[in-house]
N, C-alpha and C. Protein backbone atom coordinates (compact mmCIF):
# COMPACT_ATOMS: atom_id res chain seq x y z
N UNK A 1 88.77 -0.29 85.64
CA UNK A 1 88.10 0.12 84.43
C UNK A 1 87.68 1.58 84.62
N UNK A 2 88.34 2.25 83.43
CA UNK A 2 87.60 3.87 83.79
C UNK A 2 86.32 3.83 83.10
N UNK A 3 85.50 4.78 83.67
CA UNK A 3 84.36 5.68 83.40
C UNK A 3 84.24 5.33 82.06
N UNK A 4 85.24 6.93 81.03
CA UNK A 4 85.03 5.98 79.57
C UNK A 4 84.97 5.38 78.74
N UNK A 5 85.21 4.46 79.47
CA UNK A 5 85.62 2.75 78.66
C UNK A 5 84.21 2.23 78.86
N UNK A 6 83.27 2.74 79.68
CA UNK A 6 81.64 1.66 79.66
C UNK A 6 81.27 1.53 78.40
N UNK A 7 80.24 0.86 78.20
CA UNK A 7 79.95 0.36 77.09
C UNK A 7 78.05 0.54 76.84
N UNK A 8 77.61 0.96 76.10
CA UNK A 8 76.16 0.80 76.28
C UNK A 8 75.54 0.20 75.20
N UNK A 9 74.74 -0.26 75.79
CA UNK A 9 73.47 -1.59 75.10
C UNK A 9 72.44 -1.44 74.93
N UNK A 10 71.88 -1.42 74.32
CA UNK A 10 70.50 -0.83 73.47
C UNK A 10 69.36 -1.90 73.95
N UNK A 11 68.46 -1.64 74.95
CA UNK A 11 68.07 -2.89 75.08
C UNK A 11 66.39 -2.82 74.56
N UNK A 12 65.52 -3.58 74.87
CA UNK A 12 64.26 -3.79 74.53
C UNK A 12 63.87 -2.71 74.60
N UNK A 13 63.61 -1.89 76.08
CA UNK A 13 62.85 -0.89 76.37
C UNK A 13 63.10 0.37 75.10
N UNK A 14 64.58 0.56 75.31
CA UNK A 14 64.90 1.68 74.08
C UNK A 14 64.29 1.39 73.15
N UNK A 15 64.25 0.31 72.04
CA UNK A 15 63.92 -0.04 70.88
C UNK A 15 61.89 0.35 70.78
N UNK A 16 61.81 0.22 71.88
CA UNK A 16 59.99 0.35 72.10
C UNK A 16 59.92 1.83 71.94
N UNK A 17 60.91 2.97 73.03
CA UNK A 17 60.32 3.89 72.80
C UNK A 17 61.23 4.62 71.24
N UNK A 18 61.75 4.29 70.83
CA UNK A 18 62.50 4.44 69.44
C UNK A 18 60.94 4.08 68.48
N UNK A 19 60.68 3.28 68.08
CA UNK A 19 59.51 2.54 67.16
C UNK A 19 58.32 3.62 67.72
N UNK A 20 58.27 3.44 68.98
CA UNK A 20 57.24 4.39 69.25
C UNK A 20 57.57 5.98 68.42
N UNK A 21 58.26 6.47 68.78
CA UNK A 21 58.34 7.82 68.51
C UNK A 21 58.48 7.99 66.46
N UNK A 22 59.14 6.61 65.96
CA UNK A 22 59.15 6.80 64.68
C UNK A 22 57.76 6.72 64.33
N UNK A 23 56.93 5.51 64.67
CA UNK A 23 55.49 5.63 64.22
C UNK A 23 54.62 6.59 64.29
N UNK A 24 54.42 7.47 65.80
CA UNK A 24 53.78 8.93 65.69
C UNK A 24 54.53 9.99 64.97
N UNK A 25 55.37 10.02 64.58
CA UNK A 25 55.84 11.04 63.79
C UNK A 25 55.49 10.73 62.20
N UNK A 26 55.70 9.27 61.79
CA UNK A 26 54.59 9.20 60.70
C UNK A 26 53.03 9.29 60.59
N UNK A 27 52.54 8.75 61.49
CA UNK A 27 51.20 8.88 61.67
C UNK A 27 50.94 10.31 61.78
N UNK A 28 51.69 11.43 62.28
CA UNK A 28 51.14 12.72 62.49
C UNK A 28 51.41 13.33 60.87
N UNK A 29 52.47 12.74 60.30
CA UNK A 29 52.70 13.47 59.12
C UNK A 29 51.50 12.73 58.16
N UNK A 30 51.37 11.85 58.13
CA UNK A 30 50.20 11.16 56.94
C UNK A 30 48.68 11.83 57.61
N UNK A 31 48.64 12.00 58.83
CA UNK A 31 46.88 12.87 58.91
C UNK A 31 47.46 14.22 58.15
N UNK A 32 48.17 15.17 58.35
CA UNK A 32 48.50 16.46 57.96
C UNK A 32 48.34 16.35 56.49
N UNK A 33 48.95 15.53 55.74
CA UNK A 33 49.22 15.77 54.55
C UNK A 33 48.53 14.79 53.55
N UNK A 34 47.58 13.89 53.81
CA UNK A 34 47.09 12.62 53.43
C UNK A 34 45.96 13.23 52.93
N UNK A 35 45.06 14.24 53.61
CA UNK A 35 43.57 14.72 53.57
C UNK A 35 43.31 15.19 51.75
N UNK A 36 42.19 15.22 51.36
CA UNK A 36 42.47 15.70 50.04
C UNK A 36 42.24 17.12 49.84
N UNK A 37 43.01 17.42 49.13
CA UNK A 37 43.80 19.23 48.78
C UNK A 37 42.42 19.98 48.33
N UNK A 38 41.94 21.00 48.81
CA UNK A 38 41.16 21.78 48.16
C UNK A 38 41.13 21.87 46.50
N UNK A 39 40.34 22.50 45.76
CA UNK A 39 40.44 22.76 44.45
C UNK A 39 40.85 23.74 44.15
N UNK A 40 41.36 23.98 43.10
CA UNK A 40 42.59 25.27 42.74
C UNK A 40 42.83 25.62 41.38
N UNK A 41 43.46 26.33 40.63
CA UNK A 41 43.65 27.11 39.33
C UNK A 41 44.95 27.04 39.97
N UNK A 42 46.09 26.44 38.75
CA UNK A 42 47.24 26.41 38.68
C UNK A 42 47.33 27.07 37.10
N UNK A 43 48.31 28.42 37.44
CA UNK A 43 48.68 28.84 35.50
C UNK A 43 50.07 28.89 35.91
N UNK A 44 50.38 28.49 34.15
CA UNK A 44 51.59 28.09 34.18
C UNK A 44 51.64 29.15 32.89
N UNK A 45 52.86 30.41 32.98
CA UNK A 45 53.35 31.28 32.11
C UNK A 45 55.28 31.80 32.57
N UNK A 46 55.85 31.58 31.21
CA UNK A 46 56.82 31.99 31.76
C UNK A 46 57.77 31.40 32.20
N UNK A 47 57.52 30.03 32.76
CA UNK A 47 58.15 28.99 33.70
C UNK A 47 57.48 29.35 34.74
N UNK A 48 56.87 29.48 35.22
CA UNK A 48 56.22 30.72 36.78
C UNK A 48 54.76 29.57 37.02
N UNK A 49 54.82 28.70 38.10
CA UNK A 49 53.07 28.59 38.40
C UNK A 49 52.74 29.33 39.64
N UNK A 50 51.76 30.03 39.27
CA UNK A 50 50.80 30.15 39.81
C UNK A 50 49.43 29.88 40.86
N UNK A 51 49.28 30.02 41.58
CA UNK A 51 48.35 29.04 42.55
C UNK A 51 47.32 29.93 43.15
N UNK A 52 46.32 29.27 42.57
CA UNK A 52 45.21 30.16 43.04
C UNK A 52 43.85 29.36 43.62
N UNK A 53 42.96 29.88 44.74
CA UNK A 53 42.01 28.57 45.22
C UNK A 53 40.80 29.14 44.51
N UNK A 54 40.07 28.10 43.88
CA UNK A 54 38.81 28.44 43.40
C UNK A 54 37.42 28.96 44.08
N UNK A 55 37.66 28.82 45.36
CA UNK A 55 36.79 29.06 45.87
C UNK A 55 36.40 30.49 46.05
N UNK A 56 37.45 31.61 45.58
CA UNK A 56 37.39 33.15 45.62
C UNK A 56 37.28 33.37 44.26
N UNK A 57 36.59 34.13 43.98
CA UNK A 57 36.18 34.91 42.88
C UNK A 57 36.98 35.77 42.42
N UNK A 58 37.14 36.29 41.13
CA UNK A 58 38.58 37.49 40.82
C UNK A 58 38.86 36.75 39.57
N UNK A 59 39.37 38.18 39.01
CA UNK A 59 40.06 38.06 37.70
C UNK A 59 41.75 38.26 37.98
N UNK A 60 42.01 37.51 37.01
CA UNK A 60 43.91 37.32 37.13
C UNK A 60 44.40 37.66 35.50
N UNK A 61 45.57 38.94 35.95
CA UNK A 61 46.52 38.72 34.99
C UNK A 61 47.57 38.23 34.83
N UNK A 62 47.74 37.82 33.93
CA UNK A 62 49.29 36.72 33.42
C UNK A 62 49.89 37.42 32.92
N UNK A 63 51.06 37.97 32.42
CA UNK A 63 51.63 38.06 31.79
C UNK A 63 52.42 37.13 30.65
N UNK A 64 52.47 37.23 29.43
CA UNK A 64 52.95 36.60 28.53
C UNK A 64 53.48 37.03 27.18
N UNK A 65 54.36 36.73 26.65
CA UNK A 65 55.05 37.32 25.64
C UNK A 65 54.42 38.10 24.51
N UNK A 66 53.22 37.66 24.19
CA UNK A 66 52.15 38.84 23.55
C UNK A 66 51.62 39.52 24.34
N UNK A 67 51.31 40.19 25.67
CA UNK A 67 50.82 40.33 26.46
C UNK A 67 50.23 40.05 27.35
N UNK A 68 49.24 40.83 28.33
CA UNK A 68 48.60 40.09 29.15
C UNK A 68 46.69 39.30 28.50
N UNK A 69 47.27 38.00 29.63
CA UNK A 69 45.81 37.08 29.46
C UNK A 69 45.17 37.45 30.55
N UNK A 70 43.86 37.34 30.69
CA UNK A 70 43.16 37.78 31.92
C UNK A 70 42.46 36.36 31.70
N UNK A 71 42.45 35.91 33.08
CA UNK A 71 41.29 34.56 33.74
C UNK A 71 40.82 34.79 34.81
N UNK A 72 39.19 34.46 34.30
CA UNK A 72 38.05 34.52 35.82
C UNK A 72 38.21 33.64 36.24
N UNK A 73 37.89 33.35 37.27
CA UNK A 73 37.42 32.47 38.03
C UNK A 73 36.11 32.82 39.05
N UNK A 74 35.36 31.98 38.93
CA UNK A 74 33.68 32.40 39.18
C UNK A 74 33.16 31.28 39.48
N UNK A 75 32.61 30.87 41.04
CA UNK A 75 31.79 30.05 41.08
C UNK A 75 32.70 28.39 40.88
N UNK A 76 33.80 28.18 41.51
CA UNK A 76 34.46 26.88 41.68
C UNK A 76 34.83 26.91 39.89
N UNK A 77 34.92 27.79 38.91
CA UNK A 77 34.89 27.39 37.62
C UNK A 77 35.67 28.86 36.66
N UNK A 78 37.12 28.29 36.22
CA UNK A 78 37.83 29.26 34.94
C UNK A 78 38.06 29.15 33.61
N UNK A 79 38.08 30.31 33.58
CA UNK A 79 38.13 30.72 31.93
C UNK A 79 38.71 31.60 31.31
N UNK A 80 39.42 31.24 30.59
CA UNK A 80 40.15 32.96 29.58
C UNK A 80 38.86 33.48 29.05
N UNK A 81 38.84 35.30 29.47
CA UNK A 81 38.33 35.69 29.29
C UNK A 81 38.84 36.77 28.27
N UNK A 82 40.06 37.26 28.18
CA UNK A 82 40.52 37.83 27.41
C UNK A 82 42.12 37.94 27.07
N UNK A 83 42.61 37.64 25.64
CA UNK A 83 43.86 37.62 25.64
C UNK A 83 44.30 38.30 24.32
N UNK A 84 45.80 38.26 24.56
CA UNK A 84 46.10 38.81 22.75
C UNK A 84 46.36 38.17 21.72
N UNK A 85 46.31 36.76 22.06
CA UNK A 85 46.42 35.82 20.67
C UNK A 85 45.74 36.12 19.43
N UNK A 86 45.79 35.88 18.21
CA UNK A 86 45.24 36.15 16.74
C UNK A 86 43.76 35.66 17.11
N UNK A 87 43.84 33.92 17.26
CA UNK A 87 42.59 33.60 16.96
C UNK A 87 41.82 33.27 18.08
N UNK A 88 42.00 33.65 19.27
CA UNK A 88 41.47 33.59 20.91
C UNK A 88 40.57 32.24 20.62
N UNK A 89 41.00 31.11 20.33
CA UNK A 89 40.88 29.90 20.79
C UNK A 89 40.60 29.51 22.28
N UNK A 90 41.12 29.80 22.55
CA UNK A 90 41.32 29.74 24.14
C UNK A 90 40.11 30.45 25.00
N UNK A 91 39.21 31.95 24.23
CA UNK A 91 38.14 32.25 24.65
C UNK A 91 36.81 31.22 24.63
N UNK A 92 37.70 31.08 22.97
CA UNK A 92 36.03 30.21 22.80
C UNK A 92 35.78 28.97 24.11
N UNK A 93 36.58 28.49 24.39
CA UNK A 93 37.00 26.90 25.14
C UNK A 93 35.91 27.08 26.44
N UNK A 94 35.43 28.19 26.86
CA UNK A 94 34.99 28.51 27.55
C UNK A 94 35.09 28.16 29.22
N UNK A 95 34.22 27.74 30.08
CA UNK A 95 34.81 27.55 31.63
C UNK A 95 34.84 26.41 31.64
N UNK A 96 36.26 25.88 32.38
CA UNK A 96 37.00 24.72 33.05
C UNK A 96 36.25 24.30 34.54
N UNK A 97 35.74 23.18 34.49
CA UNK A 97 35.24 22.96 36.06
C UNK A 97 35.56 21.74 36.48
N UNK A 98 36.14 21.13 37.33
CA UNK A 98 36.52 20.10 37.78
C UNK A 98 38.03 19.95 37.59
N UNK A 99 38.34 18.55 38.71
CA UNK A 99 39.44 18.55 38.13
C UNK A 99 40.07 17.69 37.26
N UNK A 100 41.06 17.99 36.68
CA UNK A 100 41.32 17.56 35.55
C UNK A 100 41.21 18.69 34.19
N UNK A 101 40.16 19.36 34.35
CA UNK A 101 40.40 20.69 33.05
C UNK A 101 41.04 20.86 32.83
N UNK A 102 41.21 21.53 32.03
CA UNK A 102 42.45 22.78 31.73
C UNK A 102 41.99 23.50 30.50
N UNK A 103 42.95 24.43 29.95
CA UNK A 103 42.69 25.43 28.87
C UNK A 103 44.32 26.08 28.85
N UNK A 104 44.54 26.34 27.36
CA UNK A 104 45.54 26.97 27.58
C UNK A 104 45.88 28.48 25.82
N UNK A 105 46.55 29.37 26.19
CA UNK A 105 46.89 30.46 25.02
C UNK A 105 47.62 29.68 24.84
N UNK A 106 48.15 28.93 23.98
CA UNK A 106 49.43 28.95 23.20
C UNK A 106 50.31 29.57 22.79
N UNK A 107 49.83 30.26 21.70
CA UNK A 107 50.55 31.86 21.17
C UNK A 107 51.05 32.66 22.36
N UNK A 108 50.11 32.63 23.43
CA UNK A 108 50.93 33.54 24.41
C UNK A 108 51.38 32.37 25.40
N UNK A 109 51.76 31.43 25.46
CA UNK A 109 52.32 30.59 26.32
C UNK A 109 51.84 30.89 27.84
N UNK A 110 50.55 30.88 27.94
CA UNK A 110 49.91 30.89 29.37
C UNK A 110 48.89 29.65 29.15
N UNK A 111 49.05 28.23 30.70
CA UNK A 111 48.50 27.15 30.55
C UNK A 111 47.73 27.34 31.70
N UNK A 112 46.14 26.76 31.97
CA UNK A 112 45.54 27.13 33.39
C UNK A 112 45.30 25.43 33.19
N UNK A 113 45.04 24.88 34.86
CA UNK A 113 44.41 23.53 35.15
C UNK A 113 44.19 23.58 36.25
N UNK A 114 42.92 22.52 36.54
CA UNK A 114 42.53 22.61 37.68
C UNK A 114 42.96 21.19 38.69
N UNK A 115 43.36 21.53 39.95
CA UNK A 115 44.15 20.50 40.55
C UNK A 115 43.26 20.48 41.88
N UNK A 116 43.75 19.27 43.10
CA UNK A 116 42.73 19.10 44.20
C UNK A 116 41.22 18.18 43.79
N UNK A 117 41.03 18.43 44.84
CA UNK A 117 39.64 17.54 45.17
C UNK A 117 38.14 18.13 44.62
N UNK A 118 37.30 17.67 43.88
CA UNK A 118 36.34 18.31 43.19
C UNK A 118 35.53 17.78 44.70
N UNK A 119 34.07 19.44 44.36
CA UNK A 119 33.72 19.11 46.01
C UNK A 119 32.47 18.30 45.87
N UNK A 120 32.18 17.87 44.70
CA UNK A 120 30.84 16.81 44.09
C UNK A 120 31.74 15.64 44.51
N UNK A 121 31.24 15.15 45.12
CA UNK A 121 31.64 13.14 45.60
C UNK A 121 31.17 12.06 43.82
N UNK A 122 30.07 12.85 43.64
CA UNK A 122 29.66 11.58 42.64
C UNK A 122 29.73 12.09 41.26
N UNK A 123 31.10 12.97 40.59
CA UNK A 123 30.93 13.39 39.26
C UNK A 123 31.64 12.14 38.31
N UNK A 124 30.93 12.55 36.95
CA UNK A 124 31.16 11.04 36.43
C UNK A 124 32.27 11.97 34.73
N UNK A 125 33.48 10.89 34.29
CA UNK A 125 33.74 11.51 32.88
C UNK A 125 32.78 11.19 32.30
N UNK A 126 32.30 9.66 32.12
CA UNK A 126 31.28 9.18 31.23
C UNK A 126 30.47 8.38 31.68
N UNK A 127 29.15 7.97 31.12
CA UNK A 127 28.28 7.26 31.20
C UNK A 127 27.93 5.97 29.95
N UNK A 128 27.98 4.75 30.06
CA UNK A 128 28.13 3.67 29.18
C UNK A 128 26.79 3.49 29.68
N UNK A 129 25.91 2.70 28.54
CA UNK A 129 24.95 1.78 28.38
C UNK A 129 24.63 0.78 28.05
């Protein structure tokens, strides 16, 4: 019998450190990526998002087919502050906080929302009695 004619067999031990190595490689990927995501300002203009963390302060321009929209962000919380739409709807709407917000120009096709983990543990949509 030659050399490469052997044959090999997969036995218990392999299969242990096989399972082993698949399980820490999931387990390392679910701590990395499992944790919950900071809070953030996502605008959407253009086809283009945007990603921005709330936790820094600054004004942002968008660009959009009527021009540019400008949004603060101040204090975990955004808002169009100025744009070129007719009836600046979108000013009035005032600041977005938490997640789930949003606000958006229409006319100028720029959409903001807020995505991630709000850093209040106990905020409520509503209250029933």
């Amino acid at each position: 019998m030659a050399a490469t004619d052997k044959k090999y067999r997969v036995k218990a031990g392999d299969l242990g450190i096989i399972s082993l190595g698949l399980a820490l490689t999931i387990l390392s990927a679910w701590l990395v990526y499992a944790g919950p995501a900071a809070a953030r300002l996502v605008v959407q203009a253009g086809g283009v998002d945007y990603i921005y963390p709330l936790a820094e302060n600054r004004i942002i321009e968008v660009p959009g087919p009527l021009g540019v929209t400008k949004i603060e962000i101040k204090d975990k919380a955004a808002r169009i502050v100025e744009s070129p739409c007719n009836n600046k709807t979108c000013i009035s709407a005032g600041w977005q906080q938490g997640t789930g917000s949003w606000s958006a120009c229409l006319p100028n096709t720029v959409f903001m929302r807020i995505d991630g983990e709000d850093s209040d543990e106990h905020q409520f949509d509503a209250v029933l009695h």
